[in-house]
C-alpha atoms as a PDB file:
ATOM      1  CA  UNK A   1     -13.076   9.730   4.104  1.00  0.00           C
ATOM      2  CA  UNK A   2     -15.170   7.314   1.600  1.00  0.00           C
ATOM      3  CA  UNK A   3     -14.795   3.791   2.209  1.00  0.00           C
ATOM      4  CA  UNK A   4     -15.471  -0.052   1.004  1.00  0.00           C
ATOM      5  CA  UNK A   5     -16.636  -2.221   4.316  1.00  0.00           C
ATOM      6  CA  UNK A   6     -17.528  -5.672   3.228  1.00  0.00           C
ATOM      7  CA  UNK A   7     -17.409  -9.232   4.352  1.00  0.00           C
ATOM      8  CA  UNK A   8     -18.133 -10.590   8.135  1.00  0.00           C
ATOM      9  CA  UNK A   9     -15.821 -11.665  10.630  1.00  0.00           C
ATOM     10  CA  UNK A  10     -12.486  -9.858  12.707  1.00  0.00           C
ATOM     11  CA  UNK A  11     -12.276  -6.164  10.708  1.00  0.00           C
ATOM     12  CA  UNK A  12      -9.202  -5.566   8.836  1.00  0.00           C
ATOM     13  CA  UNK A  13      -7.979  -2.241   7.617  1.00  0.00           C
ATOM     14  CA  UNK A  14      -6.846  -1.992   3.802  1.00  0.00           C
ATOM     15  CA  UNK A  15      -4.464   1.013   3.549  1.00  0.00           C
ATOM     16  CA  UNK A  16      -3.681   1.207  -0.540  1.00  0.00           C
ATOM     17  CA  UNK A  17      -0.614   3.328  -1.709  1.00  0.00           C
ATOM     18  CA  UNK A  18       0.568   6.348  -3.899  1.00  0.00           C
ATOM     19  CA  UNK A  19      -2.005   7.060  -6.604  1.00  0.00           C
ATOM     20  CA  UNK A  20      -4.103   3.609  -5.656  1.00  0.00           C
ATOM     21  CA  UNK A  21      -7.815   3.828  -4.396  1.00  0.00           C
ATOM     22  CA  UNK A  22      -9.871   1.909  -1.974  1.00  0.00           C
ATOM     23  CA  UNK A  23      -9.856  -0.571  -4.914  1.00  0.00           C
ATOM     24  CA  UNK A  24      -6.179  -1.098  -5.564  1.00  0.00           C
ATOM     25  CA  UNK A  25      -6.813  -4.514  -3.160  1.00  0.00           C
ATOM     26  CA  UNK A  26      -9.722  -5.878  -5.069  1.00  0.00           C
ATOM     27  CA  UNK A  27      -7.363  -8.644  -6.286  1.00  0.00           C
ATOM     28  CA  UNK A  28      -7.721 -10.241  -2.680  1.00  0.00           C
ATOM     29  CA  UNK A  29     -10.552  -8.210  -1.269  1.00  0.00           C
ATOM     30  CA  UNK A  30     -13.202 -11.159  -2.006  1.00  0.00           C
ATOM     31  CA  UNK A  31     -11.131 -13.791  -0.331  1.00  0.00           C
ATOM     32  CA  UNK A  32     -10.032 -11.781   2.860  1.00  0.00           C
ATOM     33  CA  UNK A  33     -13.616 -10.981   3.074  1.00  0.00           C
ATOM     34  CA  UNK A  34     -14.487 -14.587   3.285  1.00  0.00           C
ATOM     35  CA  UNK A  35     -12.723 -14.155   6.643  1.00  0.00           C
ATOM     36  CA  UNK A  36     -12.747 -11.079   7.405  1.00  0.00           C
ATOM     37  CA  UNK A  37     -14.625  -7.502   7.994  1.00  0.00           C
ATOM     38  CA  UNK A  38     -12.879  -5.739   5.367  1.00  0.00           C
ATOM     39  CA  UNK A  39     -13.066  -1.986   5.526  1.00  0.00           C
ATOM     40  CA  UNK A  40     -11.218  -0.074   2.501  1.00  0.00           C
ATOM     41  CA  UNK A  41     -10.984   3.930   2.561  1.00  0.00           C
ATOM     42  CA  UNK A  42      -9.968   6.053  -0.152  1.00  0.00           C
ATOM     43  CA  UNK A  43      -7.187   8.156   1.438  1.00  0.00           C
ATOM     44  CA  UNK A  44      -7.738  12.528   1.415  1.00  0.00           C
ATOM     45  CA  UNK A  45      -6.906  12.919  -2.370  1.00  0.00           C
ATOM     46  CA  UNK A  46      -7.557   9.630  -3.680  1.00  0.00           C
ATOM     47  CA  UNK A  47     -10.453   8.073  -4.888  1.00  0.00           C
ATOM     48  CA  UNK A  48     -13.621   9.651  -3.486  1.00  0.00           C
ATOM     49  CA  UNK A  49     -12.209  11.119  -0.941  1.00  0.00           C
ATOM     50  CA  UNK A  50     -11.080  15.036  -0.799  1.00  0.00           C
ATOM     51  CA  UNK A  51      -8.008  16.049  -0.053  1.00  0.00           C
ATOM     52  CA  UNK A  52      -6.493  17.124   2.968  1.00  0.00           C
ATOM     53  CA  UNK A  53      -7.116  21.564   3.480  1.00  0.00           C
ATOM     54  CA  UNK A  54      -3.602  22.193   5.072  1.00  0.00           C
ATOM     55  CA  UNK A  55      -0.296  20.201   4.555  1.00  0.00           C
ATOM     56  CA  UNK A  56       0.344  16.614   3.365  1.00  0.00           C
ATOM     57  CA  UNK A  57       2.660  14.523   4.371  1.00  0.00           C
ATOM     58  CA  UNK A  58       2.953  10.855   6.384  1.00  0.00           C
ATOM     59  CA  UNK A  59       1.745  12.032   9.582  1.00  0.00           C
ATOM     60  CA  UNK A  60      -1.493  14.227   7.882  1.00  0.00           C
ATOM     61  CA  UNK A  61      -2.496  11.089   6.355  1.00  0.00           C
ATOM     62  CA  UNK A  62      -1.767   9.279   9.714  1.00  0.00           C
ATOM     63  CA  UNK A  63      -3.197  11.901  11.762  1.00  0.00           C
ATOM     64  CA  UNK A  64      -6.472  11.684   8.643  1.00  0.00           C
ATOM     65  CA  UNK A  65      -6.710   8.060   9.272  1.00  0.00           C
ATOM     66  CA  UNK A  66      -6.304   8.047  13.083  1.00  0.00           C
ATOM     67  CA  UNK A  67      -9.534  10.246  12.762  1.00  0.00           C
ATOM     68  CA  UNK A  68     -11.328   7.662  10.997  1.00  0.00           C
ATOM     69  CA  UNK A  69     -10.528   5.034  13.328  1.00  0.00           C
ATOM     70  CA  UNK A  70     -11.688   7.211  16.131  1.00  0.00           C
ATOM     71  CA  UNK A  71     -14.864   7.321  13.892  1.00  0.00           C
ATOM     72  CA  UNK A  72     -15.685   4.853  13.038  1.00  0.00           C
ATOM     73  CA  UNK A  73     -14.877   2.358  16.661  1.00  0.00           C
ATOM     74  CA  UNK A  74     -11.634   0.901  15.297  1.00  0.00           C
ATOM     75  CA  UNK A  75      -8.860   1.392  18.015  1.00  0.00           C
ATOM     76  CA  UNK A  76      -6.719  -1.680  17.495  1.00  0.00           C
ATOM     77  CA  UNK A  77      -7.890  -2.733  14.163  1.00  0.00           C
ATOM     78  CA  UNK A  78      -5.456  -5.397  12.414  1.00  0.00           C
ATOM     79  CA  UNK A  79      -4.635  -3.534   9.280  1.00  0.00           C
ATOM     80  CA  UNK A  80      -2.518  -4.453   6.375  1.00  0.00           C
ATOM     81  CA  UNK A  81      -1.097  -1.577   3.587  1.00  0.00           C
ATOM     82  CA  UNK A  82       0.515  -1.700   0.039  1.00  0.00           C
ATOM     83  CA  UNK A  83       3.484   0.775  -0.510  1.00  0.00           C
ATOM     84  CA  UNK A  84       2.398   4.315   1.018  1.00  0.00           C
ATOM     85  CA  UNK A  85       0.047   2.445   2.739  1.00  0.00           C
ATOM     86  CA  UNK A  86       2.299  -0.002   3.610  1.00  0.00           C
ATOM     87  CA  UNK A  87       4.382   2.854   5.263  1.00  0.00           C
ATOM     88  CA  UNK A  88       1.175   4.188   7.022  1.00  0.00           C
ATOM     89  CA  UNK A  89      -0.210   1.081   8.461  1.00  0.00           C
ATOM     90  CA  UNK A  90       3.976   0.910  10.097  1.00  0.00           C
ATOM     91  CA  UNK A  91       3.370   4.723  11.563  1.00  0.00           C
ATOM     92  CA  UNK A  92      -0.201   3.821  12.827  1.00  0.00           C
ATOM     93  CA  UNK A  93       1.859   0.407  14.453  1.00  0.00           C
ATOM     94  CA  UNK A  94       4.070   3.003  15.926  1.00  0.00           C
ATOM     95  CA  UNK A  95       1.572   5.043  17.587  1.00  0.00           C
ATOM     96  CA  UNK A  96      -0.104   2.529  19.115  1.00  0.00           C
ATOM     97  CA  UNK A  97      -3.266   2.646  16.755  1.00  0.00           C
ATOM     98  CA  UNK A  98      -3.332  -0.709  14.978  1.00  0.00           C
ATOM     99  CA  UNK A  99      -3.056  -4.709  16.027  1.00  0.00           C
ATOM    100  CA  UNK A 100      -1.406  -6.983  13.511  1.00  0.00           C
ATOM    101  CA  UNK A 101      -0.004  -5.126  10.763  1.00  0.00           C
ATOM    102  CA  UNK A 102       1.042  -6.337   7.037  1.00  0.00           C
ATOM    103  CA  UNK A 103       3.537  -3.815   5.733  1.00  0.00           C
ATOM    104  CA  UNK A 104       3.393  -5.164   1.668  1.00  0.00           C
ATOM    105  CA  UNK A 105       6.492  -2.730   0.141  1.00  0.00           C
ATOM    106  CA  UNK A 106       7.072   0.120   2.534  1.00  0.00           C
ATOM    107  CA  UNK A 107       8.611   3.076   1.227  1.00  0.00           C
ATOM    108  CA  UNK A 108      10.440   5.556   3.719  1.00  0.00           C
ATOM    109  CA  UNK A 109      13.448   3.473   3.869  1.00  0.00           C
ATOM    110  CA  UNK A 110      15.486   4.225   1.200  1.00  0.00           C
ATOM    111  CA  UNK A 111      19.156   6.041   1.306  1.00  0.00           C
ATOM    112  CA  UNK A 112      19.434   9.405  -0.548  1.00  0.00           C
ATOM    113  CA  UNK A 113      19.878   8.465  -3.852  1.00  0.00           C
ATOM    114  CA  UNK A 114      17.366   5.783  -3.587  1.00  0.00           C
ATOM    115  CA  UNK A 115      14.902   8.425  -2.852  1.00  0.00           C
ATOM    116  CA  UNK A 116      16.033  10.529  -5.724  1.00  0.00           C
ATOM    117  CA  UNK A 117      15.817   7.657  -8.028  1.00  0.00           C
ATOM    118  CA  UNK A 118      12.478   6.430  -6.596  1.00  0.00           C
ATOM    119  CA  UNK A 119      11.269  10.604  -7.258  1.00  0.00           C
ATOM    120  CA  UNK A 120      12.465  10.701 -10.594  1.00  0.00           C
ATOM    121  CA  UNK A 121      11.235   7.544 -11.948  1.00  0.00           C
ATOM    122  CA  UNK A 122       7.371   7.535 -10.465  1.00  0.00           C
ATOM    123  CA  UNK A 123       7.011  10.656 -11.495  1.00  0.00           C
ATOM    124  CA  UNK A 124       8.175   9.947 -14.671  1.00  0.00           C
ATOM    125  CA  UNK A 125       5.665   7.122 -15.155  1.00  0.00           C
ATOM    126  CA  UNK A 126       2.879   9.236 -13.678  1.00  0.00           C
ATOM    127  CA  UNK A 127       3.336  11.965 -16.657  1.00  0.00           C
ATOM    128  CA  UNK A 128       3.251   8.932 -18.875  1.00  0.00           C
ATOM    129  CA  UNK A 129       0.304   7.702 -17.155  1.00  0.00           C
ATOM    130  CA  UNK A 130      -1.632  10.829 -16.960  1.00  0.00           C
ATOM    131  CA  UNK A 131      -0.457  11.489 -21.221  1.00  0.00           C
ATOM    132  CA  UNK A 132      -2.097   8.004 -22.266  1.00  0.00           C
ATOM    133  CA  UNK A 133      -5.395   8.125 -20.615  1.00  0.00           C
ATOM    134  CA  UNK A 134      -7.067   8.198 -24.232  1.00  0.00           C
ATOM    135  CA  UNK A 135      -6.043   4.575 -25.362  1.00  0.00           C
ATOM    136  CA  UNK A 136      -5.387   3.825 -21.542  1.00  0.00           C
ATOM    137  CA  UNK A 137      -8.534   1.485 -22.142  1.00  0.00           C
ATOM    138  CA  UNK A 138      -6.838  -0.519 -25.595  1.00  0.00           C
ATOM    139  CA  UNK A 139      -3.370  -0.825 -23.551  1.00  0.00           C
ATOM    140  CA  UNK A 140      -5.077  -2.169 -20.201  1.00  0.00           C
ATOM    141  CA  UNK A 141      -6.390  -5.063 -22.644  1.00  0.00           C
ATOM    142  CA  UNK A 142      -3.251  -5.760 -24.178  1.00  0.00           C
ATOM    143  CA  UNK A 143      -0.576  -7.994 -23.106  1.00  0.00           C
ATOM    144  CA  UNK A 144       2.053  -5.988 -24.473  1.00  0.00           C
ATOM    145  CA  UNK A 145       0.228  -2.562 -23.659  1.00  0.00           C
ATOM    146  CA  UNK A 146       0.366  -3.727 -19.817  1.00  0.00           C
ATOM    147  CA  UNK A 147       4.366  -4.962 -20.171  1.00  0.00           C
ATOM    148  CA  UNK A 148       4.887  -1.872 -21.175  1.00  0.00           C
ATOM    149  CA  UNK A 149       3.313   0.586 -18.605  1.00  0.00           C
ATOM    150  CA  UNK A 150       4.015  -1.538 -15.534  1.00  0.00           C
ATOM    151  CA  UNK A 151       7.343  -2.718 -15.856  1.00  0.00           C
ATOM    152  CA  UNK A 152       8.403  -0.532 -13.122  1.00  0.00           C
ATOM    153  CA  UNK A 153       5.966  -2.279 -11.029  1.00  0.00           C
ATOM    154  CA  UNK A 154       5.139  -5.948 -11.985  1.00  0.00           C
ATOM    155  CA  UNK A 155       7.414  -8.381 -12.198  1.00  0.00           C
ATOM    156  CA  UNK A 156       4.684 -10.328 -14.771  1.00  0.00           C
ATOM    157  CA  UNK A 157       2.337  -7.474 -15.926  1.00  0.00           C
ATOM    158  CA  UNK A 158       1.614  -9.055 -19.034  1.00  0.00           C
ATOM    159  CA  UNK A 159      -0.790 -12.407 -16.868  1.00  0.00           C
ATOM    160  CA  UNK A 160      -2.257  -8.708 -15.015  1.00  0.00           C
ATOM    161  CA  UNK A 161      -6.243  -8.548 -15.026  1.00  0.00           C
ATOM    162  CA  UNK A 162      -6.794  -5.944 -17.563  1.00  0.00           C
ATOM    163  CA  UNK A 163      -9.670  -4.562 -15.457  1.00  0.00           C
ATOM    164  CA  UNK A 164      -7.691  -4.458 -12.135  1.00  0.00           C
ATOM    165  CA  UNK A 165      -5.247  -2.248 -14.443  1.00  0.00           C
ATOM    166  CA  UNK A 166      -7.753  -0.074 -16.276  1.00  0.00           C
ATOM    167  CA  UNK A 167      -9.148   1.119 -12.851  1.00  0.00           C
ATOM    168  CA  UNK A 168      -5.607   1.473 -11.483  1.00  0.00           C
ATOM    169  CA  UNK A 169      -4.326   3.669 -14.270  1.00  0.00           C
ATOM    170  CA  UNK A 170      -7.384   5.693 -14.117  1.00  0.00           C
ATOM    171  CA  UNK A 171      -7.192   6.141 -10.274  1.00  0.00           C
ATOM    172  CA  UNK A 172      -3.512   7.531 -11.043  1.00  0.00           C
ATOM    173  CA  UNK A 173      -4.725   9.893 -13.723  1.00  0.00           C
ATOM    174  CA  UNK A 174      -7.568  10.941 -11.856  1.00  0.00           C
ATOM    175  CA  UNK A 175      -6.100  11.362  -7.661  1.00  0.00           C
ATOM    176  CA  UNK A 176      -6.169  14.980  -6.732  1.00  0.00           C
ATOM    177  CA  UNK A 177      -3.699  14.345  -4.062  1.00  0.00           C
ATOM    178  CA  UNK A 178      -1.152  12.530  -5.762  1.00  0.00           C
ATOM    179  CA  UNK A 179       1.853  15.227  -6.657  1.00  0.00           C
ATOM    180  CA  UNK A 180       1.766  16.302  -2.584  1.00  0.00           C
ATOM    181  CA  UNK A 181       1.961  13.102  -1.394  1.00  0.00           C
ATOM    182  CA  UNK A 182       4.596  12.159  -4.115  1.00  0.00           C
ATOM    183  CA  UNK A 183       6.426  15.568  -2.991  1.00  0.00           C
ATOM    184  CA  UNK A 184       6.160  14.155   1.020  1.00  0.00           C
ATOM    185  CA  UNK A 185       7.503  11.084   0.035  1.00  0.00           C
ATOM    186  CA  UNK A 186      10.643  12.606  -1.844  1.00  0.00           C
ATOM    187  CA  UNK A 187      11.590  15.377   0.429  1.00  0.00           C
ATOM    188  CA  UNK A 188       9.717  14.402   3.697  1.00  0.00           C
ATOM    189  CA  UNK A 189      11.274  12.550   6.309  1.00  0.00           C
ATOM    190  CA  UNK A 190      12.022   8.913   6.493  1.00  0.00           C
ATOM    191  CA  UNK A 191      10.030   6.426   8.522  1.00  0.00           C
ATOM    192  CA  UNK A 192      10.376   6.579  12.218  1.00  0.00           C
ATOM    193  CA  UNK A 193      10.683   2.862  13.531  1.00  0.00           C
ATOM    194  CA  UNK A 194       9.467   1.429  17.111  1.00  0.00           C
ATOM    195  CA  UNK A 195      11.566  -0.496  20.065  1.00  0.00           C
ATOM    196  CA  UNK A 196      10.979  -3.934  20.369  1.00  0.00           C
ATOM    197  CA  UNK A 197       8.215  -5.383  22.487  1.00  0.00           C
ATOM    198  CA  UNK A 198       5.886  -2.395  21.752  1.00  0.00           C
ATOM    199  CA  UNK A 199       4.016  -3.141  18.911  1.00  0.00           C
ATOM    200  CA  UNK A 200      -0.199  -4.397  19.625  1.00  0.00           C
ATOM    201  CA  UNK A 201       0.269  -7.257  17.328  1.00  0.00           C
ATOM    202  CA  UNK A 202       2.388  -9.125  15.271  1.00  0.00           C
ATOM    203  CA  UNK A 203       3.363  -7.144  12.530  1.00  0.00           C
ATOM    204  CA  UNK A 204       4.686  -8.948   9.046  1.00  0.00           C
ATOM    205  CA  UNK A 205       6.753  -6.810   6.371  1.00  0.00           C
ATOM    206  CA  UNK A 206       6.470  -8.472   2.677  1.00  0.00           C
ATOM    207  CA  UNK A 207       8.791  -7.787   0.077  1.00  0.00           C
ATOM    208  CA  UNK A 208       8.547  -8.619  -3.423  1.00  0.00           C
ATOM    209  CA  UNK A 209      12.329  -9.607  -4.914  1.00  0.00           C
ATOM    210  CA  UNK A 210      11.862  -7.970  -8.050  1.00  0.00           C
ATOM    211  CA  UNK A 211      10.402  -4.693  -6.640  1.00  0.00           C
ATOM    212  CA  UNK A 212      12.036  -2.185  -8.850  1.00  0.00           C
ATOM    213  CA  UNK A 213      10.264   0.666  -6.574  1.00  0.00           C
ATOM    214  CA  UNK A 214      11.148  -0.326  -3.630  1.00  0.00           C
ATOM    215  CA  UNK A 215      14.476  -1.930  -3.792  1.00  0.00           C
ATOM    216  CA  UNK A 216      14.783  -5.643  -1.632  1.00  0.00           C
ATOM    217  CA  UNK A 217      17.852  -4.367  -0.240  1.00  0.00           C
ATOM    218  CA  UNK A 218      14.939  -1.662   1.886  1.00  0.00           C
ATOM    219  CA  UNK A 219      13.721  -4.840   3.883  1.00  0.00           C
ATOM    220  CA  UNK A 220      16.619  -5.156   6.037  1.00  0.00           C
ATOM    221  CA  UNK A 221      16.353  -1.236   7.288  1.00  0.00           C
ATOM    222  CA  UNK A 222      12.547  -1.865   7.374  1.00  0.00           C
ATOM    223  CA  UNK A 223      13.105  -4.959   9.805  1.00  0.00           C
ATOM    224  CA  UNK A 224      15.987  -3.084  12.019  1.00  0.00           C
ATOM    225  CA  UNK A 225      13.519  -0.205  12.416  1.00  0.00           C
ATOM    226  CA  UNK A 226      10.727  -2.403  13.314  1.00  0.00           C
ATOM    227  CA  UNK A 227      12.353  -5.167  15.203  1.00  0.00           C
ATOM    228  CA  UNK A 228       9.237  -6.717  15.939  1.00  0.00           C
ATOM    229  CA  UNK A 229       8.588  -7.510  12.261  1.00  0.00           C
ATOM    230  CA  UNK A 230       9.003 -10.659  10.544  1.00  0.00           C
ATOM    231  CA  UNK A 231      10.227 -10.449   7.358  1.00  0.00           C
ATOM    232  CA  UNK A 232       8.608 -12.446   4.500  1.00  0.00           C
ATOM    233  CA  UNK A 233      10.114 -12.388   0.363  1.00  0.00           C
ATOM    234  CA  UNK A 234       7.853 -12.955  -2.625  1.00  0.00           C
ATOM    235  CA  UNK A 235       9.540 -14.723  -5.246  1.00  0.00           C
ATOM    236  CA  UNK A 236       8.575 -13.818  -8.907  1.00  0.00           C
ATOM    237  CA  UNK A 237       6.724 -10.597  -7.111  1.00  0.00           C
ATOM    238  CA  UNK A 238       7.569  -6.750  -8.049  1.00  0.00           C
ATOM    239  CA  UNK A 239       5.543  -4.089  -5.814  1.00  0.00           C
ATOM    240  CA  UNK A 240       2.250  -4.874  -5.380  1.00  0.00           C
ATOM    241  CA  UNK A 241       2.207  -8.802  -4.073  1.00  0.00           C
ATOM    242  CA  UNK A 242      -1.324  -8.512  -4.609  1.00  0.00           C
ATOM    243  CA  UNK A 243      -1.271  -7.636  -8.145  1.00  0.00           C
ATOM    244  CA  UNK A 244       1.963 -10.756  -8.698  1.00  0.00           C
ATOM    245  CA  UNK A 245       1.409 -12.864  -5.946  1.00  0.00           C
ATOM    246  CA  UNK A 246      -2.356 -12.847  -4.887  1.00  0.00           C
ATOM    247  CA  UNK A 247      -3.134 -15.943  -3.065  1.00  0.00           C
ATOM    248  CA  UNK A 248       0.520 -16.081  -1.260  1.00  0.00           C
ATOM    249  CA  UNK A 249      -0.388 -12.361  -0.077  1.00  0.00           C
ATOM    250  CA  UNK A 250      -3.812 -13.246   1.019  1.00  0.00           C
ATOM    251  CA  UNK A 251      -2.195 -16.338   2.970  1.00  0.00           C
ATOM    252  CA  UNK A 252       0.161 -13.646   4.609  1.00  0.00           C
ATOM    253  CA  UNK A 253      -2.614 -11.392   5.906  1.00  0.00           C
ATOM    254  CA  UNK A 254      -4.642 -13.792   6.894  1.00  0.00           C
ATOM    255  CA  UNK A 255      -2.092 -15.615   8.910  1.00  0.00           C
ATOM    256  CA  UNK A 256      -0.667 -12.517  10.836  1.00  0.00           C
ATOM    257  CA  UNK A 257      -4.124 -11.252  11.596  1.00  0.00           C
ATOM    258  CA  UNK A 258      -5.576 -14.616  12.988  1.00  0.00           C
ATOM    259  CA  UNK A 259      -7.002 -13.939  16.249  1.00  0.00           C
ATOM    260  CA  UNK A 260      -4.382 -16.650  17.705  1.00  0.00           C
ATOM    261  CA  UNK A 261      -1.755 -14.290  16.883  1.00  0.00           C
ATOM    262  CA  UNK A 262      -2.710 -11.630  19.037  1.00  0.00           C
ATOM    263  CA  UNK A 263      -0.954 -10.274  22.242  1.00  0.00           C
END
């Protein structure tokens, strides 16, 4: 797995989500690494990295980043993950892998036709994605070319950094492993949760209220499956906080992976 590792201090874990790369957190990356070791792969099939040879689904890329914990000295790492990631940094909290955790917009708890909808639509904006990579570059620039290809997932895309969306869009366009791990998302199962008084480290779920991916009503299932979890809402915020709500979601990370907080 290709990675980012940058910054000094207690190493933290960025896990990015469906279609992202190790540079869907370079919103915050600069100021967590004012604090922080930050170390940033690109997950099999995004980015640089390849994809996986056999099946995909939440416990290959578990099982893919358990291996490059093992690698790389990082049992216990405080980690924090956006969407899919979000979901994986929960399942590496479940197995014992990871300290504090910062779940930012988990998928895998959604009823059926949640899922179905959640399917339909991202895959729908993928094939739109994917179809305007020509004049991707004159729409990331524009106000009204961001509003319109991130509605689904900003509740302000217009104020977006037209950079941070440029290399986003492209990432989408260009992630060999996206369809599979869309596919294990849709049709795999849902996320496992933990009993209380097991977890390494604290372990903080954020939620944007506007999320139109993962709907706010998810929290509460999120929170009952991990009952160690603290719950904390972004106002104004759609599905990446770190895209709507940067310095609020770089306060949150920082706080729950403070050494203080530790067990």
């Amino acid at each position: 797995m290709q990675y980012m590792r940058t910054g000094s201090g207690q190493p933290l874990l960025l896990i990015h989500g469906l279609g992202g790369s190790r540079h869907s957190f370079d919103p915050i990356t600069s100021a967590l690494a004012a604090e922080r070791e930050i170390i940033a792969p690109d997950l099999p099939g995004f980015g640089k990295t390849p994809p996986l040879s056999g099946a995909v689904s939440i416990a290959t890329l578990a099982e893919a980043l358990e291996g490059f914990i093992d690698e790389h000295d990082l049992d216990g790492v405080d980690c924090a993950g956006t969407s899919m990631g979000a979901r994986l940094a929960l399942e590496l909290a479940r197995r014992g892998r990871v300290g504090a955790t910062v779940a930012l917009d988990p998928g895998g708890f959604w009823n059926a036709r949640e899922r179905r909808v959640f399917g339909a639509s991202v895959r729908g904006s993928i094939a739109i994605v994917r179809a305007l990579q020509p004049v991707m570059p004159v729409l990331a620039r524009s106000p009204v070319g961001r509003s319109a290809l991130l509605a689904q997932f900003s509740a302000r895309p217009w104020r977006l950094p037209g950079d941070v969306v440029l290399r986003e869009m492209q990432s989408y366009a260009e992630a060999r492993g996206l369809d599979d791990a869309l596919d294990a998302l849709v049709h795999g199962p849902l996320q496992a949760g933990m009993p209380a008084g097991t977890a390494r480290g604290p372990i903080a779920v954020g939620w944007g209220r506007h999320d139109l991916v993962c709907l706010p009503r998810q929290a509460q299932r999120a929170i009952r499956q991990f009952p160690d979890a603290r719950l904390h809402w972004f106002d104004r915020c759609g599905h990446f906080p770190q895209w709507d709500r940067p310095h609020e979601t770089t306060r949150l990370i920082l706080e729950t992976t403070a050494p203080d907080r530790h067990r």
